[in-house]
Protein backbone atom coordinates (compact mmCIF):
# COMPACT_ATOMS: atom_id res chain seq x y z
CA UNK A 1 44.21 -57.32 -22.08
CA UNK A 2 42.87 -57.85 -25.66
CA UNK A 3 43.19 -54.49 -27.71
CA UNK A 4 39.36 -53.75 -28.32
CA UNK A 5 38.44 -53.95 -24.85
CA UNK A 6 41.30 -50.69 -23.84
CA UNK A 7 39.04 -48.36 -25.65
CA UNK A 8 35.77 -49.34 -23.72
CA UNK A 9 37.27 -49.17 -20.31
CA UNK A 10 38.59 -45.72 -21.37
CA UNK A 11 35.05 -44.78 -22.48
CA UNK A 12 33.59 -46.20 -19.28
CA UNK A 13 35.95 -44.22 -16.85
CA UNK A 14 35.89 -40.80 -18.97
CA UNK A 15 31.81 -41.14 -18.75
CA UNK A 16 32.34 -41.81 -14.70
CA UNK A 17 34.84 -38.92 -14.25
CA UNK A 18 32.05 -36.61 -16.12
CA UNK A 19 29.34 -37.62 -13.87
CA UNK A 20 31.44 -37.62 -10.54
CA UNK A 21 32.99 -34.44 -11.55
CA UNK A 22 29.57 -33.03 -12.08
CA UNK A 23 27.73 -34.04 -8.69
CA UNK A 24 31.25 -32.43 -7.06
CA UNK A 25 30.52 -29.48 -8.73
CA UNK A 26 26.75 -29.64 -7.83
CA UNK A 27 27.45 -30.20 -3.71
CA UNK A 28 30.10 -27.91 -4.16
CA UNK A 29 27.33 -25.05 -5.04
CA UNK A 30 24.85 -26.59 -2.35
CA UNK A 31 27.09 -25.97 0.07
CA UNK A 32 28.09 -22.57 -0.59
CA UNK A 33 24.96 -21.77 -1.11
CA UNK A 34 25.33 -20.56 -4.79
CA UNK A 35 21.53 -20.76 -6.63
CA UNK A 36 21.61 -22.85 -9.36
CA UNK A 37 20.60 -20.96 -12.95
CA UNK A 38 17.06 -22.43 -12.50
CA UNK A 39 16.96 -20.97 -8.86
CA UNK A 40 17.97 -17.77 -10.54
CA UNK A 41 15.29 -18.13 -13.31
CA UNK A 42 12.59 -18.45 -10.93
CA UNK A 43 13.57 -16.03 -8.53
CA UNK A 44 12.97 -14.03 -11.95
CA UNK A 45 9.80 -15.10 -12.53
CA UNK A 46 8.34 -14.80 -9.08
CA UNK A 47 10.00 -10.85 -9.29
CA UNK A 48 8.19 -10.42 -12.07
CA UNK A 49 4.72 -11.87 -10.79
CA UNK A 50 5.48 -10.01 -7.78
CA UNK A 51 5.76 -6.58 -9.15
CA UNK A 52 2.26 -7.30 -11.82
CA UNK A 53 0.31 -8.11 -8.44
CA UNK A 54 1.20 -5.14 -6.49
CA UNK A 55 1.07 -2.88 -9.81
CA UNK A 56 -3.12 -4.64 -10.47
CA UNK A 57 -3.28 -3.68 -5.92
CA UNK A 58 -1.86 -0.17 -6.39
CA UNK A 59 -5.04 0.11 -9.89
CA UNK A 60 -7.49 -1.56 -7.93
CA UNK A 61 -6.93 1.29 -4.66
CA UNK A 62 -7.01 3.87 -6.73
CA UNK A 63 -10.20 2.54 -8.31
CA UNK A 64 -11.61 2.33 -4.51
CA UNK A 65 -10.17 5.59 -3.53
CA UNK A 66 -12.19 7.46 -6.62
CA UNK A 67 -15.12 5.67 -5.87
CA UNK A 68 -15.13 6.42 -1.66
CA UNK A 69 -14.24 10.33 -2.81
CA UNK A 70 -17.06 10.20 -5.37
CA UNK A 71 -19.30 8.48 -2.80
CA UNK A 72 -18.54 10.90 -0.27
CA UNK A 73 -18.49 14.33 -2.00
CA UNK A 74 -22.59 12.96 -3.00
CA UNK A 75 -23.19 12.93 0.69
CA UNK A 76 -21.92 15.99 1.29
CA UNK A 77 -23.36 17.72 -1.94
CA UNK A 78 -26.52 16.38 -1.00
CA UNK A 79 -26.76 17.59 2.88
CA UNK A 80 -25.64 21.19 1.35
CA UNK A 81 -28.62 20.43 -1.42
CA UNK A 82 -31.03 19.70 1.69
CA UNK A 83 -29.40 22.88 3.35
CA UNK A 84 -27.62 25.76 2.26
CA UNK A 85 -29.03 25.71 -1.26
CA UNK A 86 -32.76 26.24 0.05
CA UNK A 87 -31.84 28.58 2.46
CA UNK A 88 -32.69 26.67 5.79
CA UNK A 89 -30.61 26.42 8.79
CA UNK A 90 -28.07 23.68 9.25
CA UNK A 91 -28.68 21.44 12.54
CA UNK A 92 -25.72 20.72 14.40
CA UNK A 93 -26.17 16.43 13.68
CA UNK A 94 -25.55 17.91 9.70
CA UNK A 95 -22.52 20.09 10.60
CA UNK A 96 -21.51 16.50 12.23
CA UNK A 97 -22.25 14.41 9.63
CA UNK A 98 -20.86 16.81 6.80
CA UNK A 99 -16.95 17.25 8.78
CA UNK A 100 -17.08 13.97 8.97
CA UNK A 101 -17.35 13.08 5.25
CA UNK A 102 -15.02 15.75 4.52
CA UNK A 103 -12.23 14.43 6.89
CA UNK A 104 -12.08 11.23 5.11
CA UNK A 105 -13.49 13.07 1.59
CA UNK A 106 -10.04 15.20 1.77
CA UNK A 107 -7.92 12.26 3.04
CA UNK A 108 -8.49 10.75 -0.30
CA UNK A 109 -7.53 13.79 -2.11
CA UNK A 110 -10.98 15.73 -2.66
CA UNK A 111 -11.34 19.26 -2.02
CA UNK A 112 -12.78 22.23 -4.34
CA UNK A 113 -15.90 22.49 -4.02
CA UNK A 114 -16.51 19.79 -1.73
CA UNK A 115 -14.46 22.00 0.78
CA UNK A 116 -16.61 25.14 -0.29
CA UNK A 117 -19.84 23.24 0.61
CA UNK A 118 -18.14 21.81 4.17
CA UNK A 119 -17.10 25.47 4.59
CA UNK A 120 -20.69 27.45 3.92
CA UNK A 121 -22.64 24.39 6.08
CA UNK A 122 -20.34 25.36 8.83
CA UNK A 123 -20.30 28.78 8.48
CA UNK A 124 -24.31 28.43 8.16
CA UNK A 125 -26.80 29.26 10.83
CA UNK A 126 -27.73 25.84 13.10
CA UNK A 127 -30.74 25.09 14.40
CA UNK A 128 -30.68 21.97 17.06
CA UNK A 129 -32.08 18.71 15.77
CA UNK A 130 -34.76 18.56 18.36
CA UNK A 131 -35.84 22.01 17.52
CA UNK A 132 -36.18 20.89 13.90
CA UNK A 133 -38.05 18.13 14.98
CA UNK A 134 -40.89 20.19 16.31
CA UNK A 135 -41.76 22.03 13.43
């Protein structure tokens, strides 16, 4: 074999050795069941996008939670407005509609005042629907 030609073949098998040596190594970690470092980068990355969309969830509840307390301590404001505060009786379909609200107004973390409203249209004299009606 002519001199110049030893170096080549050594080049070509060294190159061949690399490459079988590396798709070994790769099966090797298929098999087993070892993730890859990409795998491991975008196991990362979906962590990460995982934890912004339930942290933008968790701010967009609380948004809807202050908005339904809000909503509800109007409605029950109002029916002790339409009520208590001018001195009129409060119909049994108000003491109703005012425990209710509240249930779900305290559920979300109201009370205060909304609770002293509940409280004084319970504690308030009722008058029957149908008897307010008539009048």
């Amino acid at each position: 074999m002519p001199p110049h030609i030893v170096p080549i073949v050594v080049a070509i098998c060294t190159a061949i050795g690399s490459v079988v040596t590396l798709i070994v190594k790769w099966l090797l970690d298929w098999l087993s069941g070892k993730p890859s470092k990409h795998d491991l980068a975008l196991a990362q990355r979906i962590d990460s996008l995982e934890r912004s969309h339930e942290e933008h969830l968790l701010n967009v509840t609380s948004v809807h939670a202050q908005a339904l307390r809000a909503l509800l301590f109007d409605k029950i404001a109002k029916l002790h407005a339409e009520t208590v505060e001018q001195g009129k009786p409060v119909p049994t379909e108000t003491k109703v509609r005012v425990e209710t609200a509240f249930e779900a107004y305290a559920k979300l973390g109201g009370n205060g005042v909304g609770k002293h409203y509940r409280d004084e249209m319970l504690e308030a004299h009722a008058r029957e629907f149908e008897e307010e009606k008539r009048r």
